[in-house]
C-alpha atoms as a PDB file:
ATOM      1  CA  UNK A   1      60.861 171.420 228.261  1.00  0.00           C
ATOM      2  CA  UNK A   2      64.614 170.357 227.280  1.00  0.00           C
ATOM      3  CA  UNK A   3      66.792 168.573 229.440  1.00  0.00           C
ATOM      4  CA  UNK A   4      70.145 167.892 228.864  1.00  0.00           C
ATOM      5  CA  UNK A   5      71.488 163.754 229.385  1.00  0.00           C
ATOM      6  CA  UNK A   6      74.950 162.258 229.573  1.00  0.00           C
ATOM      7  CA  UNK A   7      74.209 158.975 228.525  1.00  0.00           C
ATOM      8  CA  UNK A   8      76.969 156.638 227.361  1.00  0.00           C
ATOM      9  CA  UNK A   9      79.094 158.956 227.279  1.00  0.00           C
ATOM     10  CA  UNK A  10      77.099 160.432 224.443  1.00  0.00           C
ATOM     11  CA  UNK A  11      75.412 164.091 225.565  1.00  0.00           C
ATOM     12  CA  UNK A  12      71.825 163.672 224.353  1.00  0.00           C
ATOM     13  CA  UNK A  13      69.662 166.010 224.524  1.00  0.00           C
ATOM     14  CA  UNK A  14      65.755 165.255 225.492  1.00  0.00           C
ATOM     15  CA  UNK A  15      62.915 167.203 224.731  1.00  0.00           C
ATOM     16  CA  UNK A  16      59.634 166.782 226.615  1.00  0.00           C
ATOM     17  CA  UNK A  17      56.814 167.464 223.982  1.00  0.00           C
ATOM     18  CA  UNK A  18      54.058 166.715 222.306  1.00  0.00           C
ATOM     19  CA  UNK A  19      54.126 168.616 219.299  1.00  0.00           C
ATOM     20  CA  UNK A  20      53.284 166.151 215.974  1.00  0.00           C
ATOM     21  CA  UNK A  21      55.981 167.846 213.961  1.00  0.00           C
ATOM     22  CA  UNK A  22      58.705 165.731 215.737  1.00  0.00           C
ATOM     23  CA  UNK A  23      56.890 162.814 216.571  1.00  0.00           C
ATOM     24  CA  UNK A  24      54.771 160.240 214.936  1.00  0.00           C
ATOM     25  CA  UNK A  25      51.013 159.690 216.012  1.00  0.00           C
ATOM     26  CA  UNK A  26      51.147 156.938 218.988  1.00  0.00           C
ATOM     27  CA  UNK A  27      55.045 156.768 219.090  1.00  0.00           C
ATOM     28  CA  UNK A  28      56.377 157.144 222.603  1.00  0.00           C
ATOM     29  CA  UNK A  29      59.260 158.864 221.935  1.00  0.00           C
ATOM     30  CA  UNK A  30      61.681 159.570 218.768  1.00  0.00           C
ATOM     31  CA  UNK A  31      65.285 160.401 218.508  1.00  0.00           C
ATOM     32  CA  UNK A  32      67.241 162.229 215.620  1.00  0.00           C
ATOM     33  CA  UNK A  33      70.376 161.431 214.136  1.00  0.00           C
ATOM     34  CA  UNK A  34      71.606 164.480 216.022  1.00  0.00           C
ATOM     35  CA  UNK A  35      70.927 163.045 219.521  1.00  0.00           C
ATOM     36  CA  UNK A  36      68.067 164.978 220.201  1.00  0.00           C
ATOM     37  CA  UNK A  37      65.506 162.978 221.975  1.00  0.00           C
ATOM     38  CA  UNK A  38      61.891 163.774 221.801  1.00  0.00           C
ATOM     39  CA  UNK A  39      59.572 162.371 224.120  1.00  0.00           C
ATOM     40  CA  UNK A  40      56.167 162.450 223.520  1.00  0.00           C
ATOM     41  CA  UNK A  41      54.789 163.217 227.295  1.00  0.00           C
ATOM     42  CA  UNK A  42      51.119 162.129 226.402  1.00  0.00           C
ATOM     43  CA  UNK A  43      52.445 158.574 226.167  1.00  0.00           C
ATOM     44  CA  UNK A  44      55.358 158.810 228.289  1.00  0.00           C
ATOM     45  CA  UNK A  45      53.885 158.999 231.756  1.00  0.00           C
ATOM     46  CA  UNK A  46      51.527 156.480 231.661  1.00  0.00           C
ATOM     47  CA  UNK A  47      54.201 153.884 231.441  1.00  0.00           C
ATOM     48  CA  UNK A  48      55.668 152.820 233.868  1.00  0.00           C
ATOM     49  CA  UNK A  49      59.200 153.713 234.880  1.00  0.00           C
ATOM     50  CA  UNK A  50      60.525 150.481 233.671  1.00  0.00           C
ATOM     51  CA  UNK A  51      58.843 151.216 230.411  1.00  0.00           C
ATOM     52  CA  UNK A  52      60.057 154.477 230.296  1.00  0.00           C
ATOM     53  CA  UNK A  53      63.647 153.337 230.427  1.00  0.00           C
ATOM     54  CA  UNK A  54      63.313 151.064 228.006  1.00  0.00           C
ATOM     55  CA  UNK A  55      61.915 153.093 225.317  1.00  0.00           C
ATOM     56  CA  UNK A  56      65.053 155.334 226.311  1.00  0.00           C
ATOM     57  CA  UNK A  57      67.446 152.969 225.671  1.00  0.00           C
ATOM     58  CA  UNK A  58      65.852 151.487 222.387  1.00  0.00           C
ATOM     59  CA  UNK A  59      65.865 155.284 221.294  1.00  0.00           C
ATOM     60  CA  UNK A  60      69.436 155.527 222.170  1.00  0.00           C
ATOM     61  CA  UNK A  61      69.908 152.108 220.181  1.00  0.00           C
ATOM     62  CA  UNK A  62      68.812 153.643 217.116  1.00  0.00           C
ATOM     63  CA  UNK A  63      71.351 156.920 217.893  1.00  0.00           C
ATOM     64  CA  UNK A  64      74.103 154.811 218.635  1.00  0.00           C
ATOM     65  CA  UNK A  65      74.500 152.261 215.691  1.00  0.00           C
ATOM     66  CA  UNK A  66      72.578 154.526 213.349  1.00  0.00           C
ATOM     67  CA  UNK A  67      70.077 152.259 212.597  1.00  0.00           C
ATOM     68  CA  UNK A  68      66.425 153.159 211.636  1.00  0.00           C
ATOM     69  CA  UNK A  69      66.133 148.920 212.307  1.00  0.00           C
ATOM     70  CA  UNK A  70      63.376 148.688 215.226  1.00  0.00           C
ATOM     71  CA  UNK A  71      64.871 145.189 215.670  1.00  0.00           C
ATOM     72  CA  UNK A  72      68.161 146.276 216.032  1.00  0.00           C
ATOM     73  CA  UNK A  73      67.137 149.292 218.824  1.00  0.00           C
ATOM     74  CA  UNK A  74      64.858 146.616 220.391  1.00  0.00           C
ATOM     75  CA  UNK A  75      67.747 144.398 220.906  1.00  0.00           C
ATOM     76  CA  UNK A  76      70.119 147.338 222.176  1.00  0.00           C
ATOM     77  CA  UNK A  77      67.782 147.847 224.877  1.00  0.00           C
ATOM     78  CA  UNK A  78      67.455 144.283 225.467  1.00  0.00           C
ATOM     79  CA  UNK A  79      71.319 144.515 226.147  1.00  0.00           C
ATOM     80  CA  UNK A  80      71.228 147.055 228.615  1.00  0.00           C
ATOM     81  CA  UNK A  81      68.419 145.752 230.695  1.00  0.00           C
ATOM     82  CA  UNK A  82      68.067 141.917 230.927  1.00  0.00           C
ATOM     83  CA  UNK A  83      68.845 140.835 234.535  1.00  0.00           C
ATOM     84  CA  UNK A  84      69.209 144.730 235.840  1.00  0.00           C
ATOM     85  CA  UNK A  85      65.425 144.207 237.556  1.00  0.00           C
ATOM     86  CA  UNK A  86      63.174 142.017 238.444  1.00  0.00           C
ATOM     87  CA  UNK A  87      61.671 140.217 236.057  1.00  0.00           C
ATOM     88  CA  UNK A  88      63.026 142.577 233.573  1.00  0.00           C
ATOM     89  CA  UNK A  89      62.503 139.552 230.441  1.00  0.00           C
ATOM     90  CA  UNK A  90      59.313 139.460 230.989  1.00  0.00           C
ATOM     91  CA  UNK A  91      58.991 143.440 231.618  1.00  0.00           C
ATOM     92  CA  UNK A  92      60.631 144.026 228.383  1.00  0.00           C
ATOM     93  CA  UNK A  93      58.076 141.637 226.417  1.00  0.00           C
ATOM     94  CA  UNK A  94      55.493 143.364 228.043  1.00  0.00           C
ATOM     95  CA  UNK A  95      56.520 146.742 227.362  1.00  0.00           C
ATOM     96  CA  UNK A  96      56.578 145.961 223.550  1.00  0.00           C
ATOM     97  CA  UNK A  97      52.780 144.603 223.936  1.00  0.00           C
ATOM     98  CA  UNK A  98      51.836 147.966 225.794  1.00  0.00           C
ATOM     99  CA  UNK A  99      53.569 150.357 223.342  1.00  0.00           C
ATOM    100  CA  UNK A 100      52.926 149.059 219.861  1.00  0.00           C
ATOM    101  CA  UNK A 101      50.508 148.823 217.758  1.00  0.00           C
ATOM    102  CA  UNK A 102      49.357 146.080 214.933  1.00  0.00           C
ATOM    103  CA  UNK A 103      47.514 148.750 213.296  1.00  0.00           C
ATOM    104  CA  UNK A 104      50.235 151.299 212.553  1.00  0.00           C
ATOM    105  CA  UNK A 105      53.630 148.858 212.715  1.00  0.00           C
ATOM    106  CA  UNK A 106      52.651 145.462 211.044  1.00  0.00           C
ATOM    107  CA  UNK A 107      56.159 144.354 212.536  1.00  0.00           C
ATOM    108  CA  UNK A 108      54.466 144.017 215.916  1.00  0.00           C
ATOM    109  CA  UNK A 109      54.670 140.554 216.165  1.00  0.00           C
ATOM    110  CA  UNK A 110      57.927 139.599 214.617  1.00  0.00           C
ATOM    111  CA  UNK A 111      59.657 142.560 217.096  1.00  0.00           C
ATOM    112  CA  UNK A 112      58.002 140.834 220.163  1.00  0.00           C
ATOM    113  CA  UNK A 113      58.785 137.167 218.641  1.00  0.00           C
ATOM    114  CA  UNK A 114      62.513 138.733 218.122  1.00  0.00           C
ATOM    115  CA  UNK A 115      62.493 140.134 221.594  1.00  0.00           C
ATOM    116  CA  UNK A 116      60.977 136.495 223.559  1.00  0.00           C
ATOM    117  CA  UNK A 117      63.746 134.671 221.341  1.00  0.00           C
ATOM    118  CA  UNK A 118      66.519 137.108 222.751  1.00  0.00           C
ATOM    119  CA  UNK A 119      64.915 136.455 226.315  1.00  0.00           C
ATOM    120  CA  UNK A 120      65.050 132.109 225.801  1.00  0.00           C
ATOM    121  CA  UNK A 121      68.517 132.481 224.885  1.00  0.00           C
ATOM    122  CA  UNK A 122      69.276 134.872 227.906  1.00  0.00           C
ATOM    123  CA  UNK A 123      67.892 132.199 230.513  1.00  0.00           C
ATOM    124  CA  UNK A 124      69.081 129.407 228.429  1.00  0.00           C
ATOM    125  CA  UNK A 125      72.285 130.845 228.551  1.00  0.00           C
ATOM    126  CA  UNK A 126      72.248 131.059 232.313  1.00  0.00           C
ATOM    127  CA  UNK A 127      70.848 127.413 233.268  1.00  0.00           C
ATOM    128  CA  UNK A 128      67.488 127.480 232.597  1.00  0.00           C
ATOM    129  CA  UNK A 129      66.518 124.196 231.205  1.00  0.00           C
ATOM    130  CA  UNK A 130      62.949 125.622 230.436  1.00  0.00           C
ATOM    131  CA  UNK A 131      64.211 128.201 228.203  1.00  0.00           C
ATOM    132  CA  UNK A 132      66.997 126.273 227.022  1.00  0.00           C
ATOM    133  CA  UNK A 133      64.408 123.758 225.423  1.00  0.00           C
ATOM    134  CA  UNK A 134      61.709 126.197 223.965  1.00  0.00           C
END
């Protein structure tokens, strides 16, 4: 299934699939330097839907600074999310702990170290003393 998105002003187009030959084994969703989105609907719906935006906006990270840096399209989505939910720090944290995997990405701890840094500073940043101290 394809489905057309205006995001950002950028038009992206999604495709709903499953198919190996555009994404890798256990990856939630892929984009390519085109702007074509692939989501990997195995994986997809059984997150969550703030899971599911995330991993949209980290894929749009990588499309929109042309990065292949995970750390970089973490931190994009970061941007776009802190404070737009409830508990959306700790959401975001979480949603990195659901999707990855030590096995395949040994970056799994450094991105989710990366991503609880960007979340101190964010509180810290808005008066909590907690954060601000860690």
């Amino acid at each position: 299934m394809r489905v057309s998105l205006f995001l950002l002003k950028i038009l992206m187009e999604i495709v709903y699939t499953n198919d190996d030959n555009y994404l890798v084994s256990g990856t939630p969703a892929a984009v390519t330097e085109d702007g074509i989105m692939y989501i990997n609907t195995d994986l997809y719906f059984q997150l969550t839907p703030f899971q599911r935006e995330f991993i949209k906006w980290h894929e749009v990270g990588h499309y929109r600074l042309h990065t292949h840096s995970e750390f970089e399209a973490d931190e994009y989505a970061f941007h776009k999310m802190a404070g737009k939910y409830y508990q959306s720090l700790k959401k975001m944290i979480g949603t990195l702990e659901t999707i990855l995997d030590e096995e395949t990405d040994p970056n799994v701890p450094e991105r989710i170290e990366a991503l609880y840094k960007l979340c101190l500073k964010y509180d810290a940043d808005r008066g909590n003393r907690a954060a601000a101290k860690e």
